[in-house]
N, C-alpha and C. Protein backbone atom coordinates (compact mmCIF):
# COMPACT_ATOMS: atom_id res chain seq x y z
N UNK A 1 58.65 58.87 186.09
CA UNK A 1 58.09 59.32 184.86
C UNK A 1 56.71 58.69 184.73
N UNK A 2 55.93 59.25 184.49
CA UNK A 2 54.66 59.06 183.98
C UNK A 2 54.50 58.53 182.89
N UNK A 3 53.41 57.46 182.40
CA UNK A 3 52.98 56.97 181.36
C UNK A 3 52.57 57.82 180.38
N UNK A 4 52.09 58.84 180.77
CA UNK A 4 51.13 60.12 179.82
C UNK A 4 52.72 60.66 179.56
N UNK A 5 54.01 60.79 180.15
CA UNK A 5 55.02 61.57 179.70
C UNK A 5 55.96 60.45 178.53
N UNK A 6 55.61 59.26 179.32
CA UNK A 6 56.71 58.39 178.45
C UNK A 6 56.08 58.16 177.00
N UNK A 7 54.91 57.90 177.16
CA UNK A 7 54.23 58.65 175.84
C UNK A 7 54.58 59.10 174.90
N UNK A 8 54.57 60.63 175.31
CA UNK A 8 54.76 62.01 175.12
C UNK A 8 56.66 61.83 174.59
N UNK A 9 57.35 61.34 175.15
CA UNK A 9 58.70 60.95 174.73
C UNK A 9 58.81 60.07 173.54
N UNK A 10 57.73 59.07 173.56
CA UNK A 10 58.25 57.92 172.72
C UNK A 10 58.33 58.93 171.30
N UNK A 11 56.31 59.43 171.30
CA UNK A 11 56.26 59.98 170.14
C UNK A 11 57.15 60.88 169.47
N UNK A 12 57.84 61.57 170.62
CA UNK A 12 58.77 62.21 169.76
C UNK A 12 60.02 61.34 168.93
N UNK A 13 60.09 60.41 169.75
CA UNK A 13 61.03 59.89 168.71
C UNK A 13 60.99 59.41 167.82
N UNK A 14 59.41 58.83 167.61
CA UNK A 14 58.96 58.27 166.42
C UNK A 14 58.84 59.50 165.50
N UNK A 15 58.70 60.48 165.75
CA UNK A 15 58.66 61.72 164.78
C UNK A 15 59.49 61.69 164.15
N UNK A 16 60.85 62.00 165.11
CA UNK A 16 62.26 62.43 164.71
C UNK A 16 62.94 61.08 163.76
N UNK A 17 62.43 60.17 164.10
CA UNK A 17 63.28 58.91 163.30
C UNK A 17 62.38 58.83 162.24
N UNK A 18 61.22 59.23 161.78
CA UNK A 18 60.37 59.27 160.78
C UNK A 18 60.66 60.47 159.96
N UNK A 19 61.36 61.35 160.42
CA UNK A 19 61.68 62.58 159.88
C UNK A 19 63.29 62.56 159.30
N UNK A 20 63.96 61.84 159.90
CA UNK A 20 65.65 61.54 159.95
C UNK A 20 65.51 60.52 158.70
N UNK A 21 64.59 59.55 158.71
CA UNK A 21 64.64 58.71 157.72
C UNK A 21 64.12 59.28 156.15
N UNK A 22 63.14 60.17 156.18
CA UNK A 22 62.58 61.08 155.08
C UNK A 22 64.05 61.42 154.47
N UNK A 23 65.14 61.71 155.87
CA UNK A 23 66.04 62.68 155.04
C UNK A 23 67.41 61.94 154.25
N UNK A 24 67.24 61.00 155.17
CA UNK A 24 67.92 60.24 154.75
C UNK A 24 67.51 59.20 153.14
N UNK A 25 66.52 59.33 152.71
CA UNK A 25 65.94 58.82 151.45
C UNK A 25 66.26 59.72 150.64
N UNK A 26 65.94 61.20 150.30
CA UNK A 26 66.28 62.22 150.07
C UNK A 26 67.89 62.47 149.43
N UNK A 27 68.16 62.08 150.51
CA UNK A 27 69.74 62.13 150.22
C UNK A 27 70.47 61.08 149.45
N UNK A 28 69.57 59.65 149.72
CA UNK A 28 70.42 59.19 148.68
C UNK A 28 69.74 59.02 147.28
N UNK A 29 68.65 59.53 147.24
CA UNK A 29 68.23 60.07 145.64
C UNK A 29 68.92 61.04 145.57
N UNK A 30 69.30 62.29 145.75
CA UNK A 30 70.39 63.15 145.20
C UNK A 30 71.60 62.65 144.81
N UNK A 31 72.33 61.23 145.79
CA UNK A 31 73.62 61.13 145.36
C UNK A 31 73.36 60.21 144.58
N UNK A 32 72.28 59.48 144.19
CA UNK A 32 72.02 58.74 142.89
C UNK A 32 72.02 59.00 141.84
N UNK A 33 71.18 60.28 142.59
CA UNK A 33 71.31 61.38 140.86
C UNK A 33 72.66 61.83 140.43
N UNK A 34 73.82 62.23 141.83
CA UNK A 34 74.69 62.57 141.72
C UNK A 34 76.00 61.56 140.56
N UNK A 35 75.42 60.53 141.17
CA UNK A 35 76.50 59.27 140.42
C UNK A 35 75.86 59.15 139.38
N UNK A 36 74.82 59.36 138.92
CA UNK A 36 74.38 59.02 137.02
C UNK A 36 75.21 60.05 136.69
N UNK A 37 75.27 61.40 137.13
CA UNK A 37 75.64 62.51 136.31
C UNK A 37 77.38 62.73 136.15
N UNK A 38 77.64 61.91 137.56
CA UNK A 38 79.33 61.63 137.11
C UNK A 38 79.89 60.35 136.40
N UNK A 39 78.48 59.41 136.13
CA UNK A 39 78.79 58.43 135.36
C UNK A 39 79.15 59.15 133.56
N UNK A 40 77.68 59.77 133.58
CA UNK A 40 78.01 60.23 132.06
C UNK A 40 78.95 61.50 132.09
N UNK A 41 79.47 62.11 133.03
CA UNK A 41 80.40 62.91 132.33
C UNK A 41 81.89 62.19 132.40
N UNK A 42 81.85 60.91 133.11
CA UNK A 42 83.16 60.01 133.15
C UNK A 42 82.92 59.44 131.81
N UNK A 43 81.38 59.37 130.92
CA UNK A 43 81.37 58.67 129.83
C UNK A 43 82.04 59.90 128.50
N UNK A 44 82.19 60.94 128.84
CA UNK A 44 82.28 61.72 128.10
C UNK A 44 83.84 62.06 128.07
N UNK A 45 84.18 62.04 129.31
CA UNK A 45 85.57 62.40 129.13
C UNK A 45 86.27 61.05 128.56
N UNK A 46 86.47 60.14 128.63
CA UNK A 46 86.48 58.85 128.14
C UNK A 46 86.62 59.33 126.43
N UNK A 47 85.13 59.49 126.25
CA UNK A 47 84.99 59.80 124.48
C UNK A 47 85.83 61.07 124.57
N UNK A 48 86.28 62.10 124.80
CA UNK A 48 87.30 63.34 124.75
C UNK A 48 88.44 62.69 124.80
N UNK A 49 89.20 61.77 125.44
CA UNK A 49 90.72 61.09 125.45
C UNK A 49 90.46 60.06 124.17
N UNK A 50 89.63 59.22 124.02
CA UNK A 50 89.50 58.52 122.34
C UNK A 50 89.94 59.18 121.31
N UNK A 51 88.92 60.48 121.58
CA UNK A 51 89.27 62.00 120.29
C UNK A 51 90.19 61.96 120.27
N UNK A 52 91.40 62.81 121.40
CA UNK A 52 92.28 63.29 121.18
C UNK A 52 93.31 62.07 120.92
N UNK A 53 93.52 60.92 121.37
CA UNK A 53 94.51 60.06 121.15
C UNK A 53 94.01 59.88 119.47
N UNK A 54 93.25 59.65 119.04
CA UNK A 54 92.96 59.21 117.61
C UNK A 54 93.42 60.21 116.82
N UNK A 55 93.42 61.75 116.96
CA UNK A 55 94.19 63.05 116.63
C UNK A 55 95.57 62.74 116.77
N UNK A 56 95.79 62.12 117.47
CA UNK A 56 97.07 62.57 118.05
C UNK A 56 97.98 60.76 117.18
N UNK A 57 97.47 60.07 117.29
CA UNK A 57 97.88 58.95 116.52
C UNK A 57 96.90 58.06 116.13
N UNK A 58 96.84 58.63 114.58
CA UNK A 58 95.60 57.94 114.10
C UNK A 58 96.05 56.91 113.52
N UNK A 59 97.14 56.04 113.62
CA UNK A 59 97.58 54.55 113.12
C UNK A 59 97.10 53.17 114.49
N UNK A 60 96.74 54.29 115.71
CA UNK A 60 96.71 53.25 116.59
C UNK A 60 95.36 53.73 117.48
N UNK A 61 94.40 53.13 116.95
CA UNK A 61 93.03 53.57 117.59
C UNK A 61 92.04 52.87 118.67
N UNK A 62 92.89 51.60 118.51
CA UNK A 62 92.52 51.12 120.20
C UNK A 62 92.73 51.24 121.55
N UNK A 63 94.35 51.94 121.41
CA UNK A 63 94.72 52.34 122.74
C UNK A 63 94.27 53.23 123.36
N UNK A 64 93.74 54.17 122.65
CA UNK A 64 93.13 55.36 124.25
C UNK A 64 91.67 54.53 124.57
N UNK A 65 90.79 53.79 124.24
CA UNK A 65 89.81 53.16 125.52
C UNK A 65 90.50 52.29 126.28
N UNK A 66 91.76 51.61 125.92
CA UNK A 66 92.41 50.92 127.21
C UNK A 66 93.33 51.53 127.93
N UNK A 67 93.89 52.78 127.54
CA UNK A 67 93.73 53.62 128.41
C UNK A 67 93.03 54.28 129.04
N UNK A 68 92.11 54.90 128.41
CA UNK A 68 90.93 55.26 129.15
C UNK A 68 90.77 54.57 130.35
N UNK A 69 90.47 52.97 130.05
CA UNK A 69 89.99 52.33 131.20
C UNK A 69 90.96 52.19 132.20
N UNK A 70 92.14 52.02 131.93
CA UNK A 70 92.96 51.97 133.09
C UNK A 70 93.32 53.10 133.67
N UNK A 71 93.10 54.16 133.54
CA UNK A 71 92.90 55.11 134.30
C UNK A 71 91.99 55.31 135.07
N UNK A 72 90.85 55.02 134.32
CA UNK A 72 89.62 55.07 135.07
C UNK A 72 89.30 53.87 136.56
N UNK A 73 89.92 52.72 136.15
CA UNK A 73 90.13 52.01 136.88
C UNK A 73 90.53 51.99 138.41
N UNK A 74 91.91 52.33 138.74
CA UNK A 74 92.36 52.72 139.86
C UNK A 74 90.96 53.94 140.87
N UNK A 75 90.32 54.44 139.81
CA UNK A 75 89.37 55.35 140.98
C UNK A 75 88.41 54.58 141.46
N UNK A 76 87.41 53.55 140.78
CA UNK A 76 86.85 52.71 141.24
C UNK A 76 87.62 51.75 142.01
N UNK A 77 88.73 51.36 142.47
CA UNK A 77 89.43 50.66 143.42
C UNK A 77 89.43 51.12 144.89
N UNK A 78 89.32 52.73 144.61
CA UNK A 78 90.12 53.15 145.57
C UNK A 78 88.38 53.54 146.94
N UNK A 79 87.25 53.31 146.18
CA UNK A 79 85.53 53.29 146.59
C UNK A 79 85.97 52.57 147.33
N UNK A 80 85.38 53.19 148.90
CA UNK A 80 84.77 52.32 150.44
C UNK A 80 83.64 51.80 149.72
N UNK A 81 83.12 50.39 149.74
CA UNK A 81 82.18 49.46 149.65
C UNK A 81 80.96 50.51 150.05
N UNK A 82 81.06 51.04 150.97
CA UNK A 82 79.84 51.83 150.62
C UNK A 82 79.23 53.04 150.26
N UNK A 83 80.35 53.42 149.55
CA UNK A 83 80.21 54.44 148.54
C UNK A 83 79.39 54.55 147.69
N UNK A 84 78.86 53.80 146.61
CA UNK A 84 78.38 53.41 145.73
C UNK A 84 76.68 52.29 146.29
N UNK A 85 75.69 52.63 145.67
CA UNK A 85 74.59 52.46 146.11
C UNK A 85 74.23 51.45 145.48
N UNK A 86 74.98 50.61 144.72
CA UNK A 86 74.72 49.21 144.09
C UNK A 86 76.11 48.70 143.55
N UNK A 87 76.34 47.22 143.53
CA UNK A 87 77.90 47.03 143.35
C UNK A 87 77.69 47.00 141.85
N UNK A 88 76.80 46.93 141.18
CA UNK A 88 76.45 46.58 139.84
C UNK A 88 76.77 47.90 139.02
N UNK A 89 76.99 49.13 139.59
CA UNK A 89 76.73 50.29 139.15
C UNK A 89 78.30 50.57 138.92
N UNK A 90 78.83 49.87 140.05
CA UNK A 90 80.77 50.09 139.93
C UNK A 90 81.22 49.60 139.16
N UNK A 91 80.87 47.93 139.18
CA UNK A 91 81.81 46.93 138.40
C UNK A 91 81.01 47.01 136.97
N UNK A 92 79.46 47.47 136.93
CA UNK A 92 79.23 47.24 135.08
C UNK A 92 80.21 48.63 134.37
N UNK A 93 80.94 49.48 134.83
CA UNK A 93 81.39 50.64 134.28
C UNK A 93 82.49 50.34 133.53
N UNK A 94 83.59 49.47 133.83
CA UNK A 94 84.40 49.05 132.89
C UNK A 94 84.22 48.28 132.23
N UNK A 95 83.01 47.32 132.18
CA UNK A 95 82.50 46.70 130.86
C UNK A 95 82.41 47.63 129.69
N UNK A 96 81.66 48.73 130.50
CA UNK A 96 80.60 49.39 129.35
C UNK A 96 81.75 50.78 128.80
N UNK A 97 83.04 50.68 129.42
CA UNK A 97 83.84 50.90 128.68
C UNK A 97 84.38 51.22 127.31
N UNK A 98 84.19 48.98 127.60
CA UNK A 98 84.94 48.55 126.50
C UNK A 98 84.16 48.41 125.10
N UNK A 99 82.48 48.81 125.76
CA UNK A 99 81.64 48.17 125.00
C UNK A 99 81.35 50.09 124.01
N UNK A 100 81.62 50.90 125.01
CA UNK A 100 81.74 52.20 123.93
C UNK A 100 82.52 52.73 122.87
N UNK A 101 83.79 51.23 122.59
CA UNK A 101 84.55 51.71 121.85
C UNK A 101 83.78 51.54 120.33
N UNK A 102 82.72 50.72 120.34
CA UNK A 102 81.92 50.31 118.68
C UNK A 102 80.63 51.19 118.88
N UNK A 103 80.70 52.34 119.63
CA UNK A 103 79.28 52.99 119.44
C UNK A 103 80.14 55.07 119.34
N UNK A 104 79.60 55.26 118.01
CA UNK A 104 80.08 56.57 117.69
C UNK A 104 80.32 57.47 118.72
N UNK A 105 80.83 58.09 118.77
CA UNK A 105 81.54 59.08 119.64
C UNK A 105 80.09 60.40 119.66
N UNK A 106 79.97 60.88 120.94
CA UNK A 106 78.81 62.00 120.60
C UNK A 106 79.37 62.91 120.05
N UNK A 107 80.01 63.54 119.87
CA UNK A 107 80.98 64.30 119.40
C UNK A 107 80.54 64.16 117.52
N UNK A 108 80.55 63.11 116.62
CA UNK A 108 80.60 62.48 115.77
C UNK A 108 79.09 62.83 115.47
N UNK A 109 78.15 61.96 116.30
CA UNK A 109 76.25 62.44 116.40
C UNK A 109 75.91 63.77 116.20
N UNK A 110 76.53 64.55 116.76
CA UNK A 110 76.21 66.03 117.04
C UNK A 110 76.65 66.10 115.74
N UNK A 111 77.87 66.27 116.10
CA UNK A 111 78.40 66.57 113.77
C UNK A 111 76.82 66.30 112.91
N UNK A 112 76.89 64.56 112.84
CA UNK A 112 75.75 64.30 111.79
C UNK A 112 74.52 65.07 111.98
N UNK A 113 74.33 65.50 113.51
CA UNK A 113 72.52 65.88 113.60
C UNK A 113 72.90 67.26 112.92
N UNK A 114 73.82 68.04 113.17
CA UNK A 114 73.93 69.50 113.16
C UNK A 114 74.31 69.38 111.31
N UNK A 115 74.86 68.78 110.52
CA UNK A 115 74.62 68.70 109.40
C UNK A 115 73.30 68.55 108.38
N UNK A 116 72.32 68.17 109.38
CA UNK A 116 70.75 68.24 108.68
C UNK A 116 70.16 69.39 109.00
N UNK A 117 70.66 70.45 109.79
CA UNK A 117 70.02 72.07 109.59
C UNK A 117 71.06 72.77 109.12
N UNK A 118 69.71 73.53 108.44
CA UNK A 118 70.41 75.10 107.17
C UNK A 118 70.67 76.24 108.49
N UNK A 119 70.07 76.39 109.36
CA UNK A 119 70.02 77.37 110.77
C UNK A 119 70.96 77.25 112.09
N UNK A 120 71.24 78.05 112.87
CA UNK A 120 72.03 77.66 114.07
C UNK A 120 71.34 77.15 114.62
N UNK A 121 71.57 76.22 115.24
CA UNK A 121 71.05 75.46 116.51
C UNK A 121 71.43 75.71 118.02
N UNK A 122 70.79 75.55 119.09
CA UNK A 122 70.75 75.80 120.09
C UNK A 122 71.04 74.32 120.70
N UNK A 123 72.28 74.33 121.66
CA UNK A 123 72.63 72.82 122.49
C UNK A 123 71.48 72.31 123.03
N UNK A 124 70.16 72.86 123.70
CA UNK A 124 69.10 72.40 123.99
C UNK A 124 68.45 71.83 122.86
N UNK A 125 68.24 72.54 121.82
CA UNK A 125 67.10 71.62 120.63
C UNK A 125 68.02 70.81 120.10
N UNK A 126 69.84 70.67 119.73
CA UNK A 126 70.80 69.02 119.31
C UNK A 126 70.43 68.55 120.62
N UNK A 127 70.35 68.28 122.23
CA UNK A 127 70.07 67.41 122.74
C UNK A 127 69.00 66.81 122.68
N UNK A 128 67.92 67.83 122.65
CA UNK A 128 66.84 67.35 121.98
C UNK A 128 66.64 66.44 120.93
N UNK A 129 67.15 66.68 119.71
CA UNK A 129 66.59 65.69 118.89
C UNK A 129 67.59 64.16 118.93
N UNK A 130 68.69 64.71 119.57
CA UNK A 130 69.69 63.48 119.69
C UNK A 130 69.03 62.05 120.74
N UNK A 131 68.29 62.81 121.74
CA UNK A 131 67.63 62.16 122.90
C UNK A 131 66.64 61.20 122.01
N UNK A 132 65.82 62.21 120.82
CA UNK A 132 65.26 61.10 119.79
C UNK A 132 65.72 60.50 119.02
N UNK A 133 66.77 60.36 118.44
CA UNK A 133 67.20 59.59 117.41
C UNK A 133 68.02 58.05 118.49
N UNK A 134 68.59 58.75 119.82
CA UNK A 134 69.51 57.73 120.77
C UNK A 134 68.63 57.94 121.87
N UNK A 135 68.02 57.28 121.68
CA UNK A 135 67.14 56.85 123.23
C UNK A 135 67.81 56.11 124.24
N UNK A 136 68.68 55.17 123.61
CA UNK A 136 69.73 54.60 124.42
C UNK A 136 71.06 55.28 125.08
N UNK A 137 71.22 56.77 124.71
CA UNK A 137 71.81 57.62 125.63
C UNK A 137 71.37 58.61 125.65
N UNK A 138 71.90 59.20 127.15
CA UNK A 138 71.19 60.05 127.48
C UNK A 138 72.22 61.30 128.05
N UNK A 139 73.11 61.93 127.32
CA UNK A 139 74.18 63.24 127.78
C UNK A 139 73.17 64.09 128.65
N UNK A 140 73.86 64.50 129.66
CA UNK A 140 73.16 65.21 130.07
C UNK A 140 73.33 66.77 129.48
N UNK A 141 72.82 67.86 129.01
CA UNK A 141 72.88 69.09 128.56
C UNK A 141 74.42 69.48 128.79
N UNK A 142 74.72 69.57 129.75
CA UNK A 142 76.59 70.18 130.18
C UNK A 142 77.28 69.19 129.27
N UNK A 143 77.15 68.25 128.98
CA UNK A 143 77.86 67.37 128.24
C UNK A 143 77.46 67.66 126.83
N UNK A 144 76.36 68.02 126.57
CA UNK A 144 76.21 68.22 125.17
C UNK A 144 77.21 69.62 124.76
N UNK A 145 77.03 70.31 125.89
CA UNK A 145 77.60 71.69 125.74
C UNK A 145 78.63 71.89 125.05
N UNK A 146 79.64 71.03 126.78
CA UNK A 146 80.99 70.68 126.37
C UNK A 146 81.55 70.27 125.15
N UNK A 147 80.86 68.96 124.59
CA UNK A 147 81.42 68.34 123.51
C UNK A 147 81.17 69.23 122.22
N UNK A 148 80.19 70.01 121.97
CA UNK A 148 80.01 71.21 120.93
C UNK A 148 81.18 72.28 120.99
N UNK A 149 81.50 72.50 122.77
CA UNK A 149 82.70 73.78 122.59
C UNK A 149 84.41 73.15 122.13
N UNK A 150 84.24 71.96 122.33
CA UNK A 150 85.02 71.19 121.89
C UNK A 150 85.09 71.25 120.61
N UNK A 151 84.11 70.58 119.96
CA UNK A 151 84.14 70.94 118.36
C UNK A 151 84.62 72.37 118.22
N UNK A 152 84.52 73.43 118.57
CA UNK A 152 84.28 74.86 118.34
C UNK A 152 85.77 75.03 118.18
N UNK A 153 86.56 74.11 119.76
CA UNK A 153 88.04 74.15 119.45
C UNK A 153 88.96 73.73 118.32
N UNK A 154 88.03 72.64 117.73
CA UNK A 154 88.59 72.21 117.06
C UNK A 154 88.86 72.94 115.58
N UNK A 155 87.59 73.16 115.56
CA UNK A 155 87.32 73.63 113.70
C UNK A 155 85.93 73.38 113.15
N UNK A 156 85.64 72.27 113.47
CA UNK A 156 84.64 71.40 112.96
C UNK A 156 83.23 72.13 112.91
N UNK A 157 83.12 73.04 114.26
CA UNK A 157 82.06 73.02 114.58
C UNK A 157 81.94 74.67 114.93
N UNK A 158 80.83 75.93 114.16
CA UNK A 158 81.10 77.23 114.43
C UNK A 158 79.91 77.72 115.26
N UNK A 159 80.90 79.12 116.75
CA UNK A 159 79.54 79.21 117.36
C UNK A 159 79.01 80.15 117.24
N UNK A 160 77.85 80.82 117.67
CA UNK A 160 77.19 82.02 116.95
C UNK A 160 76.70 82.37 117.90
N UNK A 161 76.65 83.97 118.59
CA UNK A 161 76.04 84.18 119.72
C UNK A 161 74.89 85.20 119.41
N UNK A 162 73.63 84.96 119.70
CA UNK A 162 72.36 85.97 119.11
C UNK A 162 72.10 86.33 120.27
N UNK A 163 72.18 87.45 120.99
CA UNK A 163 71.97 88.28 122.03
C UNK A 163 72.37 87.13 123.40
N UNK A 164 72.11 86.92 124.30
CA UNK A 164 72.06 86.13 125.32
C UNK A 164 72.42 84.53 125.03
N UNK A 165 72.08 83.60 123.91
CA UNK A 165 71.85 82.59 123.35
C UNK A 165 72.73 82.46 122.55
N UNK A 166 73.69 80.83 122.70
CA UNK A 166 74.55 80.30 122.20
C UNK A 166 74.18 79.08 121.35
N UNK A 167 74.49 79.49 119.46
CA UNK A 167 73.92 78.52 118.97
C UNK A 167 74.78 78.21 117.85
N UNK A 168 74.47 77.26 117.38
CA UNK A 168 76.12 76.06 116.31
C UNK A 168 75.46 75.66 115.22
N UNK A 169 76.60 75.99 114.35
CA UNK A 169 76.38 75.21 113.04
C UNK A 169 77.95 74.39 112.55
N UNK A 170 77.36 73.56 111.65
CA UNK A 170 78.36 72.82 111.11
C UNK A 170 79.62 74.00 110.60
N UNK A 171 80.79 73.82 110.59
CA UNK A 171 81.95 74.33 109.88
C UNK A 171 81.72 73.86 108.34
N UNK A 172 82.25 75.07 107.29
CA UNK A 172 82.35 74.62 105.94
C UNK A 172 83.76 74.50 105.56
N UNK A 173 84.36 73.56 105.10
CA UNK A 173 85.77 73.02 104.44
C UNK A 173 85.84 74.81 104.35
N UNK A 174 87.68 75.12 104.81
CA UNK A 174 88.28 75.97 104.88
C UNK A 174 88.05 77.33 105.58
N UNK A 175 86.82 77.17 106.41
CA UNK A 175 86.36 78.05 107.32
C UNK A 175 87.22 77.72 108.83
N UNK A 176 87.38 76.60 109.62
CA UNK A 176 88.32 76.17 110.59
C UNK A 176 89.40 76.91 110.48
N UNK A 177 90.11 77.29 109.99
CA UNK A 177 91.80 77.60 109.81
C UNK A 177 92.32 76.23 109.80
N UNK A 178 91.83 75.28 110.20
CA UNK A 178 92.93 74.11 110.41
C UNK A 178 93.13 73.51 109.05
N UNK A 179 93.98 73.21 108.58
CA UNK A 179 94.96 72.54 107.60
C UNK A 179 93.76 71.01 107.21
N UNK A 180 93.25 70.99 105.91
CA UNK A 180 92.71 69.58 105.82
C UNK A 180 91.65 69.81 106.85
N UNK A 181 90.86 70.44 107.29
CA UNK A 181 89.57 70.34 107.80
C UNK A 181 88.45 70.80 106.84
């Protein structure tokens, strides 16, 4: 082999490992992104089992976040070490758990924001202004969605469809059907 070929070889590999590594960066910003977005919809379903256990027995309102968490628990056990792109990202999740049981339910937010308009609202402009009032969370849109069609199930919350566009207003006492709503 020639010097002018071994060259000609190296560079390629410096290409290809300069190119392999691009993709490899790439990829784990997507699954970074991927794990914020299953963080907050694990934060959401969490607040959906609170709801419903507090519905379901409202004399005992601590047990569904420790349930919550122990359910949630066993899945973070069951993570290969290198699953997860920081250990801080695994183990702060059942702190912050315990620490969501004294911060309102979004579910609850949405209620209050959607009670200060006379008009339907659109899940984009309540995430919107919710993003301003809670800077300190951040639902992602599908989660705002969800937790509105949720309300919708419930009673609480009525939806209104204007051609293409899905938009909510507060429920008025005896509009729900539900008994005491």
């Amino acid at each position: 082999m020639t010097s002018q070929s071994a060259g000609t070889l190296r560079s390629r590999y410096v290409e290809q490992a300069a190119s392999d590594l691009e993709e490899n960066r790439q990829r784990q910003r997507e699954l970074t992104e991927e794990i914020s977005k299953l963080q907050q919809e694990e934060s959401l379903l969490v607040d959906i089992l609170t709801l419903a256990e507090r519905y379901e027995n409202p004399s005992d309102a601590s047990r569904p976040a420790e349930q919550a968490q122990s359910r949630s628990a066993p899945r973070r056990q069951r993570r290969s070490p290198g699953a997860a792109h920081s250990k801080s990202q695994v183990t702060g999740t059942p702190s912050g758990v315990k620490g969501k049981a004294h911060q309102p339910l979004l579910g609850d937010l949405l209620i209050e924001l959607l009670g200060g308009h006379d008009e339907p609202c659109l899940a984009r402009e309540l995430r919107e202004e919710f993003l301003q009032k809670h800077p300190d969370r951040a639902p992602t849109p599908q989660v705002v969605r969800n937790t509105l069609e949720s309300l919708v199930a419930k009673g609480r919350v009525q939806r209104h469809r204007q051609r293409r566009s899905v938009m909510y207003t507060l429920s008025q006492p005896g509009e729900s059907g539900i008994p005491g709503a």
